[in-house]
Each structure stands twice: as structure tokens, then as C-alpha cells.
N, C-alpha and C. Protein backbone atom coordinates (compact mmCIF):
# COMPACT_ATOMS: atom_id res chain seq x y z
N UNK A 1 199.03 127.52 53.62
CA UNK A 1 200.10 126.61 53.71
C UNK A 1 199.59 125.20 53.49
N UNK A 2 200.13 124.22 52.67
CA UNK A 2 200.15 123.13 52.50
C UNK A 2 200.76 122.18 53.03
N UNK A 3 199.93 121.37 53.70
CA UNK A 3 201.05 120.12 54.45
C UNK A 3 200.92 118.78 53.83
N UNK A 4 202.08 118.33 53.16
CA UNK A 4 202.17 117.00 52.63
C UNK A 4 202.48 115.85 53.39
N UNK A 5 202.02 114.72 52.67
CA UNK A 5 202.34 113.33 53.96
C UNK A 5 203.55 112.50 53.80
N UNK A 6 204.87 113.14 52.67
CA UNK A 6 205.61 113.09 52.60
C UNK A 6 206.03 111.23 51.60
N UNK A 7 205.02 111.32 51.25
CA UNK A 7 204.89 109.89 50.21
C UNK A 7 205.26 110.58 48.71
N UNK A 8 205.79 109.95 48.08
CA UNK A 8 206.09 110.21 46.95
C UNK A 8 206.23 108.80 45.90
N UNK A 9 205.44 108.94 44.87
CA UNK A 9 205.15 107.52 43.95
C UNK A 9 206.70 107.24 43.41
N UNK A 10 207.01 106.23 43.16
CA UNK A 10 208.57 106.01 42.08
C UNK A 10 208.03 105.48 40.79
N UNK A 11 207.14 104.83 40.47
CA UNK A 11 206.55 104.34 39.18
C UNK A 11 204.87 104.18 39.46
N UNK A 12 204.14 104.12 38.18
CA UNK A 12 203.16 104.17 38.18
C UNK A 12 202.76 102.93 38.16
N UNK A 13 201.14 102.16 38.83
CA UNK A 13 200.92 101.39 39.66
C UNK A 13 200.28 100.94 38.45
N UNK A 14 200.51 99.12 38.55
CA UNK A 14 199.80 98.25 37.27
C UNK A 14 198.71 97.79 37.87
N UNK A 15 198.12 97.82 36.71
CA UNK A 15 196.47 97.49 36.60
C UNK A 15 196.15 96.41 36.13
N UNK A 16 196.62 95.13 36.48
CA UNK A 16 196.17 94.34 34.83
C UNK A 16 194.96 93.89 34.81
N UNK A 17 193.82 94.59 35.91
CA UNK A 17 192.45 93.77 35.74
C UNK A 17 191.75 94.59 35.06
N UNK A 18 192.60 96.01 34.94
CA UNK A 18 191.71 97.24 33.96
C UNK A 18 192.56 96.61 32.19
N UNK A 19 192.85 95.96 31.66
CA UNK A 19 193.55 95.46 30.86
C UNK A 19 192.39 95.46 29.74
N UNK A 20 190.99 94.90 29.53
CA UNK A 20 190.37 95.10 28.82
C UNK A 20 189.88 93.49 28.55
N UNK A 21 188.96 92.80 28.03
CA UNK A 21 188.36 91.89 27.46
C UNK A 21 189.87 91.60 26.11
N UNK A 22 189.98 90.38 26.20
CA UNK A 22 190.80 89.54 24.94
C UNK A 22 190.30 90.00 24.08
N UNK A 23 191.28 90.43 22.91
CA UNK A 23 191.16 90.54 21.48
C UNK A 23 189.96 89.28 20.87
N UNK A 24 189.19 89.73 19.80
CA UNK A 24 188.56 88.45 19.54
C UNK A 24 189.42 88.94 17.51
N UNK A 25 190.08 88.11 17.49
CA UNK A 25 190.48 88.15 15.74
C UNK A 25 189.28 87.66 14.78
N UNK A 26 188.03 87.00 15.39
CA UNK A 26 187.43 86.11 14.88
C UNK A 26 186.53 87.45 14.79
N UNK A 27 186.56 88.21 14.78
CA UNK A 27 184.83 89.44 14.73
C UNK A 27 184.62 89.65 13.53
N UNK A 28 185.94 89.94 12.63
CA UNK A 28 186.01 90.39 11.04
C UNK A 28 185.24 88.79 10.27
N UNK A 29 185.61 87.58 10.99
CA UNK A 29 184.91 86.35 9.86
C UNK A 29 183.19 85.92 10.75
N UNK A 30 183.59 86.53 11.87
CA UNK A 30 181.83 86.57 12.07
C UNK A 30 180.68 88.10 11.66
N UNK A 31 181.28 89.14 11.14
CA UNK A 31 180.70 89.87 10.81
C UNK A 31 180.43 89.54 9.31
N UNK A 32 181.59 88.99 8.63
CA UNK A 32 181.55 88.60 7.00
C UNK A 32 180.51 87.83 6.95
N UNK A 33 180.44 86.41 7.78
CA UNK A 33 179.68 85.58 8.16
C UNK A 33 178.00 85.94 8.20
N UNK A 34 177.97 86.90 8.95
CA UNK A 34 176.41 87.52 8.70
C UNK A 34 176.07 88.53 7.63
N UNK A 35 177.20 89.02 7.39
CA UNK A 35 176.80 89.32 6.17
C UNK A 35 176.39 88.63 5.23
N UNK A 36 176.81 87.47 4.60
CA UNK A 36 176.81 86.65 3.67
C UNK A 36 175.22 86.22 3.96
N UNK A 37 174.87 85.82 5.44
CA UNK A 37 173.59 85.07 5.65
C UNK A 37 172.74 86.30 5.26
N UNK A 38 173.11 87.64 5.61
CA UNK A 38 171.83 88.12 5.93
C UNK A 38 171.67 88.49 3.75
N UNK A 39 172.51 88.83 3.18
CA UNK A 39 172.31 89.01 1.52
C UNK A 39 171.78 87.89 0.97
N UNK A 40 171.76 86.26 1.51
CA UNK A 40 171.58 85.66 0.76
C UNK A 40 169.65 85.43 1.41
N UNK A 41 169.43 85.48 2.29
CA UNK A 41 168.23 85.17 3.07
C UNK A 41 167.54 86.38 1.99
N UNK A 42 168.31 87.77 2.03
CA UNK A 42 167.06 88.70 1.48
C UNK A 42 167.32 88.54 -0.21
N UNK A 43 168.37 87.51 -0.96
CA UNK A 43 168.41 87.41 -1.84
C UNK A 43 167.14 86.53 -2.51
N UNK A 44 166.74 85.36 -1.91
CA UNK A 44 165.75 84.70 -1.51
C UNK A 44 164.60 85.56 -1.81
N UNK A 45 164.62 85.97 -0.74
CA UNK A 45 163.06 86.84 -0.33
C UNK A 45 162.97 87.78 -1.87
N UNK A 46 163.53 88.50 -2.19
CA UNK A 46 163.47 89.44 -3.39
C UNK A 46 162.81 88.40 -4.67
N UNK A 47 163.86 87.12 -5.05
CA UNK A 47 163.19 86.30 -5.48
C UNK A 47 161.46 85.87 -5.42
N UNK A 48 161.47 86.20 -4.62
CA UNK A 48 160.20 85.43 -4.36
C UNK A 48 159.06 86.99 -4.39
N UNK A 49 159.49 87.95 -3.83
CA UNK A 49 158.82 89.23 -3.93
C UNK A 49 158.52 89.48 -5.56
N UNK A 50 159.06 89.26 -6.49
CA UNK A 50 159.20 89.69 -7.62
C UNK A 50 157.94 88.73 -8.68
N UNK A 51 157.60 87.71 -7.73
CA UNK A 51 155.70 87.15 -8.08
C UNK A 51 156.07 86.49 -9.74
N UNK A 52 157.33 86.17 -10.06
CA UNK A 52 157.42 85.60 -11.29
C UNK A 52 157.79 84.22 -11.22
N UNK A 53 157.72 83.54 -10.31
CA UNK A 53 157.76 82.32 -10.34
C UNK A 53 156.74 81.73 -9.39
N UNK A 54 155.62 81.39 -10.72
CA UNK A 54 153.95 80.95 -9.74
C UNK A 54 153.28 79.56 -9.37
N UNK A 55 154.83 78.59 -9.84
CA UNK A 55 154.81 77.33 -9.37
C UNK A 55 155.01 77.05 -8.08
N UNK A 56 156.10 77.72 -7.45
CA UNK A 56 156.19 77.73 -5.93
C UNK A 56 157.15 78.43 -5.06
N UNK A 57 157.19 78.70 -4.14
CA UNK A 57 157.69 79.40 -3.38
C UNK A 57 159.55 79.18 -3.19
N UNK A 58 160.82 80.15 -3.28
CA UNK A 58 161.73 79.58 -3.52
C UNK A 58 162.12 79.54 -2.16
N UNK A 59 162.98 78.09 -1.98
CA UNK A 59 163.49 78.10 -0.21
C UNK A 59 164.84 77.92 0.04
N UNK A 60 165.77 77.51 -0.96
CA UNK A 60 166.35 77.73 -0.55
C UNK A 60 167.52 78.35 -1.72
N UNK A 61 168.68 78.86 -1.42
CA UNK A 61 169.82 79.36 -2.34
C UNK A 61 169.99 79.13 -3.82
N UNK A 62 170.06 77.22 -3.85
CA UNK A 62 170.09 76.66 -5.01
C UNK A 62 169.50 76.73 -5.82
N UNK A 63 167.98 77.16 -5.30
CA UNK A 63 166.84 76.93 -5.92
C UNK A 63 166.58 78.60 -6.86
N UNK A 64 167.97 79.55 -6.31
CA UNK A 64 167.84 80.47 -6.50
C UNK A 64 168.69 80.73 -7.76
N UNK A 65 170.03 79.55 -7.89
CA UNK A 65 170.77 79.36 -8.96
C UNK A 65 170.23 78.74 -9.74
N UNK A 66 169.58 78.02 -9.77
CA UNK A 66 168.65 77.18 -10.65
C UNK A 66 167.67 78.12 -11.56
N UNK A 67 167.56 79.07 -10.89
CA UNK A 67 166.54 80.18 -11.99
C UNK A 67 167.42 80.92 -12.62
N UNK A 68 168.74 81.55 -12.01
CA UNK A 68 169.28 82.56 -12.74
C UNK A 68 170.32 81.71 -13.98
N UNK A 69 170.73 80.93 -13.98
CA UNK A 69 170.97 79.82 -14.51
C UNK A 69 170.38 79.69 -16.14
N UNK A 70 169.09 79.10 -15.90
CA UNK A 70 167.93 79.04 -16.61
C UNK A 70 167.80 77.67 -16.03
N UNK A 71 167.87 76.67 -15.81
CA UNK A 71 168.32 75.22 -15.59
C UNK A 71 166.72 74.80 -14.81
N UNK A 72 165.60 75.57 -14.94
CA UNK A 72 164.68 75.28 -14.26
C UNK A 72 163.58 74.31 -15.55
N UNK A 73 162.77 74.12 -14.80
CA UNK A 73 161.85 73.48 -15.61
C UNK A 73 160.16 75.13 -15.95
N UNK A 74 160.49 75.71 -16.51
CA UNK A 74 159.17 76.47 -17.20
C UNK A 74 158.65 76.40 -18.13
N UNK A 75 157.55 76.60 -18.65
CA UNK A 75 156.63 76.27 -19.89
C UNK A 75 156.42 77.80 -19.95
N UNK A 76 157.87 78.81 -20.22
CA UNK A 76 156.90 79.71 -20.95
C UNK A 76 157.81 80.14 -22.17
N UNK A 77 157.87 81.10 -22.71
CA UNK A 77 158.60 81.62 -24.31
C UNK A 77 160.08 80.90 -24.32
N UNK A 78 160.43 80.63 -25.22
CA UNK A 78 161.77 80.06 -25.83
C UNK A 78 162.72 81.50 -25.65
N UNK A 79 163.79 80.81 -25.53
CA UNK A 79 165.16 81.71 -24.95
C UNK A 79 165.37 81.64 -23.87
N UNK A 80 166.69 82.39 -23.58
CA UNK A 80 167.14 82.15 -22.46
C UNK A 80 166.29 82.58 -21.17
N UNK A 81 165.70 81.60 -20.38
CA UNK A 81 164.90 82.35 -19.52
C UNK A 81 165.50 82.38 -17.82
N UNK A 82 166.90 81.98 -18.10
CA UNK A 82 167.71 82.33 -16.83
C UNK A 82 167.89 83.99 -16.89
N UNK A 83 168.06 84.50 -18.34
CA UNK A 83 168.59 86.15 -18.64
C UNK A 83 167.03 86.65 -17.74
N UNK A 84 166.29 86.55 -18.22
CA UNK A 84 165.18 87.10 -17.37
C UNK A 84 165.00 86.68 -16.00
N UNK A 85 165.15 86.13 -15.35
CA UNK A 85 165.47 85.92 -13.75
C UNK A 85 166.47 86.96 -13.89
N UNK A 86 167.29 86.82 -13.79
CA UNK A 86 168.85 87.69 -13.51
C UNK A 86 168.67 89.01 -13.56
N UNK A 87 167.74 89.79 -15.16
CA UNK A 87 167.32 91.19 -15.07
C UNK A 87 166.40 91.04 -13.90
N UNK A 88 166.14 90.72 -13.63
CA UNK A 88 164.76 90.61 -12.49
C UNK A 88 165.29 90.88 -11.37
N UNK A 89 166.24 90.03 -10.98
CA UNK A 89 167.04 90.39 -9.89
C UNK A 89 167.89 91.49 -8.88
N UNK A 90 168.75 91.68 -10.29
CA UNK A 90 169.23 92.65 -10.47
C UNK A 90 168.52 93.92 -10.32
N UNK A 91 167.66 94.22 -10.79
CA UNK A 91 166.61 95.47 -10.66
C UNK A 91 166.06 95.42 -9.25
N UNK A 92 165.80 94.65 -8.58
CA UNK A 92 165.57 94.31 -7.35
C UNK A 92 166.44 94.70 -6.59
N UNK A 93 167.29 94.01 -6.77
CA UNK A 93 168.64 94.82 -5.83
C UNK A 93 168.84 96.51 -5.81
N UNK A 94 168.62 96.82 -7.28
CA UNK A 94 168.67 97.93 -7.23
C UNK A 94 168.00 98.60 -6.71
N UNK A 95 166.23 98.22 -6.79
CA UNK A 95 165.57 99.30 -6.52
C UNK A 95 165.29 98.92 -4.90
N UNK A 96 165.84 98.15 -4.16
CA UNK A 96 165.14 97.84 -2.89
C UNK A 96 166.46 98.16 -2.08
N UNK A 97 167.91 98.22 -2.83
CA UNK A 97 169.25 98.65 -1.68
C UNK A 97 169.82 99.75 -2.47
N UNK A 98 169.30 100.37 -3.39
CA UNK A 98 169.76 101.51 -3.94
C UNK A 98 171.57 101.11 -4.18
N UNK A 99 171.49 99.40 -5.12
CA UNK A 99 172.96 99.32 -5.18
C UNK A 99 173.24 99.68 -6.85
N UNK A 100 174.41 100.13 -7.34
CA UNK A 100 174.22 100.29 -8.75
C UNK A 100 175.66 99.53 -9.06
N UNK A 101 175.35 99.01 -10.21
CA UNK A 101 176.51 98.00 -10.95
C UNK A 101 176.50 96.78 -10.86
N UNK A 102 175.09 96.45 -10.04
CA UNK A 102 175.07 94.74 -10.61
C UNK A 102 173.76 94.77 -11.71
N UNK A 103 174.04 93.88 -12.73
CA UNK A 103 173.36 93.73 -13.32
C UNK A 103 173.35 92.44 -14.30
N UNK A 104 172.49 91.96 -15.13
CA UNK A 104 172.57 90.71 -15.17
C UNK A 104 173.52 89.94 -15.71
N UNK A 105 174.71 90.57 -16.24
CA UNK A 105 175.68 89.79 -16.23
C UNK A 105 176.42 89.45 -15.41
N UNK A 106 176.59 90.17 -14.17
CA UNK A 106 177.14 90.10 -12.94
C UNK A 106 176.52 89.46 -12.17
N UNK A 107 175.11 89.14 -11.46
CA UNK A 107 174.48 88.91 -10.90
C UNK A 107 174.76 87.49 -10.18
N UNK A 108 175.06 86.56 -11.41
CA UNK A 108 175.50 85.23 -10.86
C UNK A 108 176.79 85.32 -9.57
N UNK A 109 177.58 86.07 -10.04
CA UNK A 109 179.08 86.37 -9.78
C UNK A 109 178.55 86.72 -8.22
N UNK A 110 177.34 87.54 -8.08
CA UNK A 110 177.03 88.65 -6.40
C UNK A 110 176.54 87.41 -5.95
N UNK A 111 175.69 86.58 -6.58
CA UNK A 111 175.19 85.38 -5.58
C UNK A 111 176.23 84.38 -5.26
N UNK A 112 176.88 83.65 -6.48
CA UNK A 112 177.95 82.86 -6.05
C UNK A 112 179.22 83.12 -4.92
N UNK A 113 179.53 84.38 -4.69
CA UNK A 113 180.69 84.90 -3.96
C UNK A 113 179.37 85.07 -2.57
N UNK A 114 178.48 85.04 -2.55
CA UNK A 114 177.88 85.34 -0.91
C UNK A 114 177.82 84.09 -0.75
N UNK A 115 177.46 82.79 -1.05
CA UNK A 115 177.26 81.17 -0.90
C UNK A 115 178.83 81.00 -0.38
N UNK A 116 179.70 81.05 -1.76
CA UNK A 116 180.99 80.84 -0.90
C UNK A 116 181.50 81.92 0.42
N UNK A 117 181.57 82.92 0.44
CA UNK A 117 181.83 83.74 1.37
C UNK A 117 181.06 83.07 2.67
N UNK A 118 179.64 82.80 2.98
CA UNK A 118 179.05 81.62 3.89
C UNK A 118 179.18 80.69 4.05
N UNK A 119 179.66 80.21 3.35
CA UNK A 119 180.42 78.56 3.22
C UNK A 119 181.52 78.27 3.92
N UNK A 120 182.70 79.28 3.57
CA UNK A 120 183.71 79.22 3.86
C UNK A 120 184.33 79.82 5.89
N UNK A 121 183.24 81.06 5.43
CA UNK A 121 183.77 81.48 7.21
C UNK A 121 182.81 80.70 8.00
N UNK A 122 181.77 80.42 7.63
CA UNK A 122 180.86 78.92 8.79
C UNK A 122 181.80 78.07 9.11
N UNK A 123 182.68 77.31 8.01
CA UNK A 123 183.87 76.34 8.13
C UNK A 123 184.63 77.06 9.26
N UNK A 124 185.08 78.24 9.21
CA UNK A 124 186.08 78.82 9.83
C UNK A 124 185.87 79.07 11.22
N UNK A 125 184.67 79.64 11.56
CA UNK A 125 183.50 79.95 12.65
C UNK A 125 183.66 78.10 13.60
N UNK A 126 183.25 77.04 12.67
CA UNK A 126 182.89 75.77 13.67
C UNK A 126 184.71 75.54 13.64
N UNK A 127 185.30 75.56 12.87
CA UNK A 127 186.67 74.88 13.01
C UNK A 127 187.56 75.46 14.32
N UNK A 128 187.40 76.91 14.80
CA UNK A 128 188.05 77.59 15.36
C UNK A 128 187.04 78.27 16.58
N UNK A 129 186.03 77.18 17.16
CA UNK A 129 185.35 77.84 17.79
C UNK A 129 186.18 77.78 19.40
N UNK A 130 187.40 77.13 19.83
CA UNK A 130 188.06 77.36 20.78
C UNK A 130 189.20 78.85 20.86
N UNK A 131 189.63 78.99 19.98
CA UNK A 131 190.99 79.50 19.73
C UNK A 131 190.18 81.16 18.89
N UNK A 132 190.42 82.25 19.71
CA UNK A 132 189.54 83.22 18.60
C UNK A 132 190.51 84.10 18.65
N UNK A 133 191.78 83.99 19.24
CA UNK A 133 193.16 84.54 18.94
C UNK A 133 193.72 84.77 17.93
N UNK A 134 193.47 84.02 16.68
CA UNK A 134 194.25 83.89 15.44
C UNK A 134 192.72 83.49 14.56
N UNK A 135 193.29 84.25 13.39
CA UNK A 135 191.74 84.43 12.44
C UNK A 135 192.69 84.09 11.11
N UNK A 136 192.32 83.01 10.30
CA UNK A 136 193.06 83.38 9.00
C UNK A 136 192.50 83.98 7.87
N UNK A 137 193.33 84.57 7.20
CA UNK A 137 192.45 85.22 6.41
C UNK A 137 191.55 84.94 5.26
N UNK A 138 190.78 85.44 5.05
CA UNK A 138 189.21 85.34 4.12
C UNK A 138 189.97 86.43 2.80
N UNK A 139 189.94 85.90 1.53
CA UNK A 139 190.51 86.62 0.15
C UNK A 139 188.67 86.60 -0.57
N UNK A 140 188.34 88.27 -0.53
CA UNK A 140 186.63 88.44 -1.31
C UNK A 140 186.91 89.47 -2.02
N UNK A 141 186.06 89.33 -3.20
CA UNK A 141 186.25 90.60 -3.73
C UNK A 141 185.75 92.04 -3.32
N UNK A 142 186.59 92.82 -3.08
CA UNK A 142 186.01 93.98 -2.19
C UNK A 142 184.71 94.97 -2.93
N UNK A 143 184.76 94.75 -4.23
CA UNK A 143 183.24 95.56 -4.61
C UNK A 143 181.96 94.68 -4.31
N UNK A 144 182.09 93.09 -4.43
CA UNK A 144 180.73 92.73 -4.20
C UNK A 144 180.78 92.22 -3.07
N UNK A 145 181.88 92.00 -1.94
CA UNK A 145 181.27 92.48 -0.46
C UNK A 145 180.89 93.71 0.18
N UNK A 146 181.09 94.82 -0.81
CA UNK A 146 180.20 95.98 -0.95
C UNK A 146 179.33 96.15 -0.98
N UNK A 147 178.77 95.73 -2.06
CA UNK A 147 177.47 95.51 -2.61
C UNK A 147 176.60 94.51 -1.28
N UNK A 148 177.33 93.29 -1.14
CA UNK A 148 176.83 92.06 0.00
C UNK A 148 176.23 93.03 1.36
N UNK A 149 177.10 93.88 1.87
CA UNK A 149 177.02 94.44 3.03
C UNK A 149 175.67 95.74 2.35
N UNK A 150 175.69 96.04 1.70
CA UNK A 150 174.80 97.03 1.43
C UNK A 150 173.27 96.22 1.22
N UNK A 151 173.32 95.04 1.04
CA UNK A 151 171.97 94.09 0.52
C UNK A 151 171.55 94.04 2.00
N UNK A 152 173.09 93.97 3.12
CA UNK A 152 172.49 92.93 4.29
C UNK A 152 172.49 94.24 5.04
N UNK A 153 172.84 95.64 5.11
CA UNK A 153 172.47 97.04 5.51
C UNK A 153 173.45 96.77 6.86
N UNK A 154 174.52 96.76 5.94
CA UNK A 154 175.89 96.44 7.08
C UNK A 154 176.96 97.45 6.18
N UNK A 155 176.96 98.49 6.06
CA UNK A 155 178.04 99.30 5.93
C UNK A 155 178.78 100.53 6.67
């Protein structure tokens, strides 16, 4: 036999401290955000791994457009010697993130869209560092933030 204490619930009891941590809208432009840093840092580094530029060490981004470009100062064979940075690159990417479809005509296009893509959500990141309720949106192209996230081993 069962004896009850004659209580009976009428609605179920609110919780609002089990409610959960605030939405953060801002995670999608701080994850983009490191993405962008971490492709362009190892975009850099690959540069510089690849031992073809024995004047000096490259430091920073620009210095990275400046080769694929051609716009540098070298003393070696006539022609375009931005096309050779760029195959260089490109093969790099490939053979070090196993990415396929950039190649040196594209290549400018994968670096320029990670500079702006960092550019733009840093802006977004310091502008909105009170308010992480409302995120506006970031317009990238979805194959070479593909590619971006696969350089920075974020997929």
C-alpha cells in the first residue's frame, strides 16, 4: 500500500537561473575572425618556407602581395615574376593543406578575401565589443572561406 502526502503540482516550476549563458551572435565574426588571422599568419610562413626569396625574410601580408603581384624589386630572369610567386604558392597550399582549386590565377583572389575578411570583422569585433546580441552580417565567398578554414585547420 502506498501512502501519498496529498500535494499535487498545478504547473510546472520556473527555473530562470537554469536558463543558460546569453546568446553570443558575435561567435560566427569571431570564429571568421581567426580564421582569417590564422590563413594569413600561415600564408606568410609558407612564403617564407618555400626559400625563394633570399633577400629577406617576409613579415608582413603586404609584403606578401608585393611578390604575388610581381611589384617587388628582383634581379632575376625577365617576365612576369609575380606568376612564379603565385605557382609557388599555390602548390604550397596544396601540398601542405591538401586544398585543390587554388591556383595561380586564383591565388591573389584567396589572399585578398582573407586581408579583407580580417579587416573587416576586427572592425566589427572593436566596434561592437559591448553589445554581442546583434551581429551584422559578414557577405564571403563561401569556396575560399573554405579553402581559408582548411589553411587555418578550422573545418
Amino acid at each position: 500500500m502506498s501512502y501519498g502526502v496529498g500535494y499535487q503540482l498545478t504547473r510546472a516550476p520556473r527555473c530562470s537561473h537554469n536558463a543558460g549563458p546569453p546568446l553570443d551572435s558575435m561567435a560566427p565574426v569571431r570564429t571568421m575572425n581567426r580564421i582569417a588571422q590564422v590563413a594569413l599568419e600561415r600564408i606568410i610562413l609558407m612564403m617564407n618556407n618555400t626559400k625563394l626569396i633570399k633577400e629577406r625574410r617576409i613579415s608582413n601580408i603586404d609584403q606578401v602581395q608585393t611578390y604575388l603581384r610581381g611589384n617587388h624589386d628582383d634581379n632575376g630572369l625577365s617576365g612576369d615574376r609575380g606568376d612564379f610567386y603565385r605557382r609557388k604558392l599555390a602548390e604550397q597550399i596544396h601540398i601542405n593543406f591538401n586544398v585543390s582549386g587554388v591556383t595561380h590565377s586564383n591565388i591573389e583572389a584567396v589572399v585578398d578575401t582573407a586581408i579583407q575578411l580580417e579587416r573587416r570583422t576586427r572592425a566589427l569585433l572593436s566596434g561592437s565589443a559591448f553589445n554581442t546580441q546583434t551581429a551584422p552580417s559578414i557577405s564571403v565567398d563561401d569556396p575560399i572561406l573554405d579553402i581559408l578554414s582548411k589553411i587555418a585547420d578550422v573545418f
